[in-house]
N, C-alpha and C. Protein backbone atom coordinates (compact mmCIF):
# COMPACT_ATOMS: atom_id res chain seq x y z
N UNK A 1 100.18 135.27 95.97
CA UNK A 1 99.78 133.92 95.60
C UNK A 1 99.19 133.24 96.84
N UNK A 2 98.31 132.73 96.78
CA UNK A 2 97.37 131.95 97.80
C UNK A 2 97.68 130.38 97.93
N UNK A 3 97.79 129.93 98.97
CA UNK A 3 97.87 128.49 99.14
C UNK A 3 96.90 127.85 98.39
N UNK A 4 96.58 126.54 97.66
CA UNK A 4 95.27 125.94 97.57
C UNK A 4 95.62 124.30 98.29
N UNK A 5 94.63 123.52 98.90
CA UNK A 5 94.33 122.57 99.50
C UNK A 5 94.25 121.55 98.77
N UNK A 6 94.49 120.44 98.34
CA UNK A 6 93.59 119.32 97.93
C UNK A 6 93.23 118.35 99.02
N UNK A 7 92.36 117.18 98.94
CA UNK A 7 91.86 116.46 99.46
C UNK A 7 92.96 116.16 99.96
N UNK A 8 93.82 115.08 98.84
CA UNK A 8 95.23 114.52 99.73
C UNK A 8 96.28 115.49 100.40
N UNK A 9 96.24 116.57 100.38
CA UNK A 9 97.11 117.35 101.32
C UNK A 9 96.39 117.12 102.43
N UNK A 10 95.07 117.64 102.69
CA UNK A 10 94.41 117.37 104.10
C UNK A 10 94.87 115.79 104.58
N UNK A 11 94.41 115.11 104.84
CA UNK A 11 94.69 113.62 104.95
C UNK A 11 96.08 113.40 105.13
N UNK A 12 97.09 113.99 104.67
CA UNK A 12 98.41 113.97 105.08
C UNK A 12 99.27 114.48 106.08
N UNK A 13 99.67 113.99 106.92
CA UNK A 13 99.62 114.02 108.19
C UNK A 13 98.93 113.77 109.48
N UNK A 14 97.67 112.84 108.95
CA UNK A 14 96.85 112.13 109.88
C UNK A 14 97.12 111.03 110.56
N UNK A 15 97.79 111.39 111.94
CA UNK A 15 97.72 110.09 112.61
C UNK A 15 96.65 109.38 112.80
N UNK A 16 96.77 108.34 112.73
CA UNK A 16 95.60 107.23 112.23
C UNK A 16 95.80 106.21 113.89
N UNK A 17 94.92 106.16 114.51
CA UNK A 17 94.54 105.35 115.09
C UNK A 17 95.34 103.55 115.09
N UNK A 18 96.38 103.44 115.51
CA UNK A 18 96.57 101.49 115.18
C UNK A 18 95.35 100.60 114.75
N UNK A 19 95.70 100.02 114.04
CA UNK A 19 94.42 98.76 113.56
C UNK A 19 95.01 98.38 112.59
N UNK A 20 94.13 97.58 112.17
CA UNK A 20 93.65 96.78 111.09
C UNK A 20 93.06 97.75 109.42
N UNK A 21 93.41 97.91 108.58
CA UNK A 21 92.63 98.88 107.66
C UNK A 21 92.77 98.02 106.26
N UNK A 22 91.78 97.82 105.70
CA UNK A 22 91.54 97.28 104.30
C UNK A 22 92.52 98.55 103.37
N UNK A 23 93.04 98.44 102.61
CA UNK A 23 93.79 99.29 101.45
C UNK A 23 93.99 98.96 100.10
N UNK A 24 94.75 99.54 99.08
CA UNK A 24 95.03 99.60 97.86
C UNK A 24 96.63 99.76 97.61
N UNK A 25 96.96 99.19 97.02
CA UNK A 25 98.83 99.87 96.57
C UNK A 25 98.30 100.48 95.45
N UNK A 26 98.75 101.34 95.49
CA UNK A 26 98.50 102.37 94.81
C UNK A 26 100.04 103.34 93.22
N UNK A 27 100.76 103.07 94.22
CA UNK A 27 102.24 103.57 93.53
C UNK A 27 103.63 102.44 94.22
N UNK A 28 104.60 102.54 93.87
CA UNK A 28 105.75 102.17 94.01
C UNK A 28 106.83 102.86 93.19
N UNK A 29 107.70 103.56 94.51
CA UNK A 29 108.99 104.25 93.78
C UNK A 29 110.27 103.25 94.60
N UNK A 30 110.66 102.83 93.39
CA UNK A 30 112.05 102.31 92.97
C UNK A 30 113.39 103.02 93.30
N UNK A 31 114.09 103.30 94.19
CA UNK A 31 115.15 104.07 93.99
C UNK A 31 116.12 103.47 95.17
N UNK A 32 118.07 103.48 94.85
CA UNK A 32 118.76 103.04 95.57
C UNK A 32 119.19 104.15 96.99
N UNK A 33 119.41 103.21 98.11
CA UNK A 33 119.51 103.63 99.31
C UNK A 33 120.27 104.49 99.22
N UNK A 34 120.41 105.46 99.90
CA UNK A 34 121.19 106.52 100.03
C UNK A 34 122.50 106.55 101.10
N UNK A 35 122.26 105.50 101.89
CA UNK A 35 123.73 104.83 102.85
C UNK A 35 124.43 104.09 102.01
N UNK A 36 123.86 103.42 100.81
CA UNK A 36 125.04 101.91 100.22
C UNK A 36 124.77 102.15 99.00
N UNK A 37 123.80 102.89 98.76
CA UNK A 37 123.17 102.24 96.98
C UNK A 37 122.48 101.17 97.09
N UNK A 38 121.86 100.09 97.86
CA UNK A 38 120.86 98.87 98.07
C UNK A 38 119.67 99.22 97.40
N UNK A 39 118.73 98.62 96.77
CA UNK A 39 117.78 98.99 96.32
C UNK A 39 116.61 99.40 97.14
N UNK A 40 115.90 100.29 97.33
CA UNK A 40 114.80 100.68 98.00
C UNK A 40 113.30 100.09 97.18
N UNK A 41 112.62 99.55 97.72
CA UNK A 41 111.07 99.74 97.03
C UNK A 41 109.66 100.45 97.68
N UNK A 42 109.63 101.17 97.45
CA UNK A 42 108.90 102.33 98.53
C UNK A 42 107.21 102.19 97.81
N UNK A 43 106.57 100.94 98.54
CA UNK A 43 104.99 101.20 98.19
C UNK A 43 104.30 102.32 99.08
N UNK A 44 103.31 103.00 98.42
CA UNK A 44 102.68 104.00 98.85
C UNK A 44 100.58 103.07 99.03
N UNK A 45 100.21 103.15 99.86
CA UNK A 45 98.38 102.51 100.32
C UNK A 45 97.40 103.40 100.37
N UNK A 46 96.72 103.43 99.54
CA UNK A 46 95.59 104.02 100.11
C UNK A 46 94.88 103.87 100.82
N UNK A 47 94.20 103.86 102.15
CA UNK A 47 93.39 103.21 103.17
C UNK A 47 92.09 103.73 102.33
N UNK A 48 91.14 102.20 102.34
CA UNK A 48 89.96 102.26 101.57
C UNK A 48 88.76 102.52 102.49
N UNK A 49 89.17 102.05 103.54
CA UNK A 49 87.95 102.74 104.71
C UNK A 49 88.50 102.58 106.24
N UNK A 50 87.71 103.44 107.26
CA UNK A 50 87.99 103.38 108.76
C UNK A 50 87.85 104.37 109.06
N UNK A 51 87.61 104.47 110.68
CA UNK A 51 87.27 105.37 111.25
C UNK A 51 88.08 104.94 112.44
N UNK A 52 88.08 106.30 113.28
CA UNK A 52 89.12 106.19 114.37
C UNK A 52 88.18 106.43 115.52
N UNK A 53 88.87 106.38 116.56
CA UNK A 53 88.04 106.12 118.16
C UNK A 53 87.46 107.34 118.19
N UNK A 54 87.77 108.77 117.19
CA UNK A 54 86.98 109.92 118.05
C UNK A 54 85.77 110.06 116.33
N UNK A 55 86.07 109.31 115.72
CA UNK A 55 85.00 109.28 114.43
C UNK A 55 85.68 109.51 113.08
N UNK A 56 87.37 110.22 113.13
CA UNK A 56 87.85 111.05 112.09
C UNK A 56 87.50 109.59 111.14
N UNK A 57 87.20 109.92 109.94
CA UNK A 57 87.27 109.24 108.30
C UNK A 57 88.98 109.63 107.93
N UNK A 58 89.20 107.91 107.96
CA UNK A 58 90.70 107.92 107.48
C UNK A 58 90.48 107.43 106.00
N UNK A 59 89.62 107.13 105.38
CA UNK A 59 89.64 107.18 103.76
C UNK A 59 90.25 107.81 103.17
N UNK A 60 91.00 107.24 102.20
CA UNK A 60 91.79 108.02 101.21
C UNK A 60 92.92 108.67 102.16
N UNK A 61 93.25 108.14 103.34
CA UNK A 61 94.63 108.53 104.00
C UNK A 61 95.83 107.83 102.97
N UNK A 62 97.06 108.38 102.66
CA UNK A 62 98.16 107.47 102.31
C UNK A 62 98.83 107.12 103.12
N UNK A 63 99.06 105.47 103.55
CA UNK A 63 100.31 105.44 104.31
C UNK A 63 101.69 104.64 103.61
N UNK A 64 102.59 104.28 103.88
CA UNK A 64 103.59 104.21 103.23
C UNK A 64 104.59 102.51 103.75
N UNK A 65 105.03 101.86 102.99
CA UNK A 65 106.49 100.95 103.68
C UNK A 65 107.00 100.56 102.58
N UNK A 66 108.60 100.90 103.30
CA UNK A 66 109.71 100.50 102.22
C UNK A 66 110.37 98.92 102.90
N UNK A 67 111.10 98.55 101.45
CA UNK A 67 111.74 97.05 101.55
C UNK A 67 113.01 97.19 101.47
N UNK A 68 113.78 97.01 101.43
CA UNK A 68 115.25 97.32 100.73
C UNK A 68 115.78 95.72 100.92
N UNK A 69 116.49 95.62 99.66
CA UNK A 69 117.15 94.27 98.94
C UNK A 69 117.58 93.34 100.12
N UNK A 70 118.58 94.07 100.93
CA UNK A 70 119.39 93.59 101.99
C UNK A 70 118.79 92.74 102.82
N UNK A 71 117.17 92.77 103.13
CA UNK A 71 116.43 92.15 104.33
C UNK A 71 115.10 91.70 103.58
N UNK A 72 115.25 90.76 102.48
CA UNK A 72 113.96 90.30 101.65
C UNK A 72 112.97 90.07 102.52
N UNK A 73 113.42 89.28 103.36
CA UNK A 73 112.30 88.85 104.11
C UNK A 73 111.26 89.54 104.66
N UNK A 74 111.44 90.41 105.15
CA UNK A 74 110.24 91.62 105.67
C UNK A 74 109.48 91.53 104.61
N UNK A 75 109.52 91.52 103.49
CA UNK A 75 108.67 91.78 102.21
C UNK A 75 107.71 90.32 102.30
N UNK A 76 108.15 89.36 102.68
CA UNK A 76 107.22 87.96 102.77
C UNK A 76 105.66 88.38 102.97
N UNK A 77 105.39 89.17 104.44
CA UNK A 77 104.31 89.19 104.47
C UNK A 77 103.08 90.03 103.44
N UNK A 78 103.68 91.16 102.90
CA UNK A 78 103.08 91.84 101.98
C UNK A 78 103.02 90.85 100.65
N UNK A 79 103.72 90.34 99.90
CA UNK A 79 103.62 89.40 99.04
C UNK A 79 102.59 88.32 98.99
N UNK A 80 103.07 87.73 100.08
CA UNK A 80 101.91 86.67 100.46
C UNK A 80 100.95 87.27 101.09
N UNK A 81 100.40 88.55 101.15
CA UNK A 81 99.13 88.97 101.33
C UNK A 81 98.38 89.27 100.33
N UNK A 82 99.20 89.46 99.23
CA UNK A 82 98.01 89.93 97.38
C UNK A 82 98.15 88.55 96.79
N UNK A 83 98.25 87.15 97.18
CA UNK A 83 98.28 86.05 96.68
C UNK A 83 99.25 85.25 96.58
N UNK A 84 100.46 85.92 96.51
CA UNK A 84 101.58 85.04 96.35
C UNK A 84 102.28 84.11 97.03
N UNK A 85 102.36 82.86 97.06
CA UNK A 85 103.02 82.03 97.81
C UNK A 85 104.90 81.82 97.16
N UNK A 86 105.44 82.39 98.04
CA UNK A 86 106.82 82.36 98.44
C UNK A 86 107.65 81.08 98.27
N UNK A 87 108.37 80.58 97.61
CA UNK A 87 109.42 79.32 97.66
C UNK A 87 110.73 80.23 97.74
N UNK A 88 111.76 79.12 98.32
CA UNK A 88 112.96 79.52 98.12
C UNK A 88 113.72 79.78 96.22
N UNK A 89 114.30 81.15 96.55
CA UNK A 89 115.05 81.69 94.77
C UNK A 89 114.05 81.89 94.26
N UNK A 90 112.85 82.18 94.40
CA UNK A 90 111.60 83.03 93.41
C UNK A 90 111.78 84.40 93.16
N UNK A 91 111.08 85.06 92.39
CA UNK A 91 111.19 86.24 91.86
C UNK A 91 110.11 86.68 91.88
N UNK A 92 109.74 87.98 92.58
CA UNK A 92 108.39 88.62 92.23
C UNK A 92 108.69 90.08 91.53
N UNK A 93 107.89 90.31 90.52
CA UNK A 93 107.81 91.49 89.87
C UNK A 93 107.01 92.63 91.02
N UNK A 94 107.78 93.52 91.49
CA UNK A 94 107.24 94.15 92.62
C UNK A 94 106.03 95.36 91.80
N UNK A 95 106.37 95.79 90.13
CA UNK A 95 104.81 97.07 90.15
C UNK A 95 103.65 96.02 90.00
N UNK A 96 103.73 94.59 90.12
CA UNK A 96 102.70 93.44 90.31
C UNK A 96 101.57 93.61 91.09
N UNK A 97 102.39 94.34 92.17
CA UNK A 97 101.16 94.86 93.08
C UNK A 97 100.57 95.78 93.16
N UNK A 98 100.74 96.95 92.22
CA UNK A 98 100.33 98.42 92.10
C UNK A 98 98.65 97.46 91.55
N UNK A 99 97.85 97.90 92.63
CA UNK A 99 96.35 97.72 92.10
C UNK A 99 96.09 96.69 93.13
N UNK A 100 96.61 95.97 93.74
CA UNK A 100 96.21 95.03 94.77
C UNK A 100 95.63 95.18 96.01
N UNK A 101 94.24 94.95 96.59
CA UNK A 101 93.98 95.19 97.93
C UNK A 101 94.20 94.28 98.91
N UNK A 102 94.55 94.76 100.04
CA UNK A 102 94.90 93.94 101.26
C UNK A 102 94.38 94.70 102.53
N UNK A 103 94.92 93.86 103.25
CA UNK A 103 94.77 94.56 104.89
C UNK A 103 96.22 95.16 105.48
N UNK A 104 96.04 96.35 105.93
CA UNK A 104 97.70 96.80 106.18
C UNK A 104 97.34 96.91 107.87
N UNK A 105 98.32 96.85 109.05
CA UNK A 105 97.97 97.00 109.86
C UNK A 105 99.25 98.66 110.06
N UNK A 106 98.22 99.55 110.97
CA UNK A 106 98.61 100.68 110.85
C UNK A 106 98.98 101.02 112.71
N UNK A 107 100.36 101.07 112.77
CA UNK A 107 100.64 101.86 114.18
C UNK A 107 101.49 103.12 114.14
N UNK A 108 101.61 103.70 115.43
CA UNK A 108 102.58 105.05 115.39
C UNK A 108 103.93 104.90 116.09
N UNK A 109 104.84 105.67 115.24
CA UNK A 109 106.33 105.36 115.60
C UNK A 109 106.75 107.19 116.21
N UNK A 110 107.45 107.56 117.26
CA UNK A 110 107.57 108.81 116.78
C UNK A 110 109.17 109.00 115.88
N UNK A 111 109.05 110.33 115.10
CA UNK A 111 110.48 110.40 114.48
C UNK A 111 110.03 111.91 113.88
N UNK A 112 111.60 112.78 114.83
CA UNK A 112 112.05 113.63 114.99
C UNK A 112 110.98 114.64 116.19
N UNK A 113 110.34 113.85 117.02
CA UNK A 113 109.67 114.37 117.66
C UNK A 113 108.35 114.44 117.29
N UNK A 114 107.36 113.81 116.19
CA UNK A 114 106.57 113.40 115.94
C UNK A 114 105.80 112.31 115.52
N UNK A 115 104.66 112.66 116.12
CA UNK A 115 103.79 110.86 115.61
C UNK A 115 103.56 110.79 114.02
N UNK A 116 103.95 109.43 113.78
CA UNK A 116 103.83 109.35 112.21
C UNK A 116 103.27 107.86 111.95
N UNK A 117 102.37 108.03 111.24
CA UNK A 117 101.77 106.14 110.35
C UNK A 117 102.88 105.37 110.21
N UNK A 118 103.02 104.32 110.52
CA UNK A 118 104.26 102.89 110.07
C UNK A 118 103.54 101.80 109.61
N UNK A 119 103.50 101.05 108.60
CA UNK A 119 102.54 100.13 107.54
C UNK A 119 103.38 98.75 108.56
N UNK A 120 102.76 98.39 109.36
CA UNK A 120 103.96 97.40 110.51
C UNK A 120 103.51 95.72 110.10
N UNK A 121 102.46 95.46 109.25
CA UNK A 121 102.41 94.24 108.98
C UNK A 121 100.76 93.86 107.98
N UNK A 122 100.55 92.80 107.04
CA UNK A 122 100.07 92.70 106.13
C UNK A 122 99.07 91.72 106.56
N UNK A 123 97.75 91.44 105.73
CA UNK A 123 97.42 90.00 105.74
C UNK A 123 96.51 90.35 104.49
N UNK A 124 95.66 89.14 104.17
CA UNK A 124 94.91 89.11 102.52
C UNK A 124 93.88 89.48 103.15
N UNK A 125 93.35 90.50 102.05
CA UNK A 125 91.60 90.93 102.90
C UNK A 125 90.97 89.99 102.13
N UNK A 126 89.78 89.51 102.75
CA UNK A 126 88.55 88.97 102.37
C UNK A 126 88.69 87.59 103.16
């Protein structure tokens, strides 16, 4: 049996250059933490365009950030980046955003001895 490739296998594992990158939410998996049971919300981005300092095309890279219940607040800025303005005791329907574009800003963390994408902060594109 032979390996086969797809597009998104290539693209996975591309360290991406830090910046600024226009994107898409694309998916969101739902599932409780595995230390407490806390709820996890794990959006998955498509980066819609960019290029990096040596030319690579990061299009159609996925990068990834989770929320978990315990620390709402981190979630502020992604929210209020697809439109939503935030009051205290509101409720947002989180697959709300599956289809929403924004700006994700993209840096590298290492973990387990490698460089990996971290989705480190949001703003509204356009």
């Amino acid at each position: 049996m032979k390996m086969r490739f797809s597009a998104d296998d290539l693209k996975r594992g591309v360290v991406m250059d830090p910046n600024w990158y226009p994107a898409q939410v694309k998916t969101l998996e739902i599932k409780p933490a595995k230390s407490d049971g806390s709820t996890n919300w794990n959006y998955k981005f498509e980066i819609l365009s960019g290029k990096g300092k040596d030319g690579k095309d990061y299009t159609g890279t996925n990068v990834y950030r989770l929320f978990n219940e315990k620390a709402m607040g981190f979630a502020r800025p992604f929210v209020e980046s697809i439109g939503v303005q935030l009051k205290e005791d509101d409720e947002f329907d989180p697959n709300s955003a599956i289809g929403k574009k924004l700006l994700v800003y993209v840096k590298n963390r290492e973990y387990e001895g490698k460089l990996q994408n971290e989705v480190a902060d949001f703003r509204p594109i356009g």
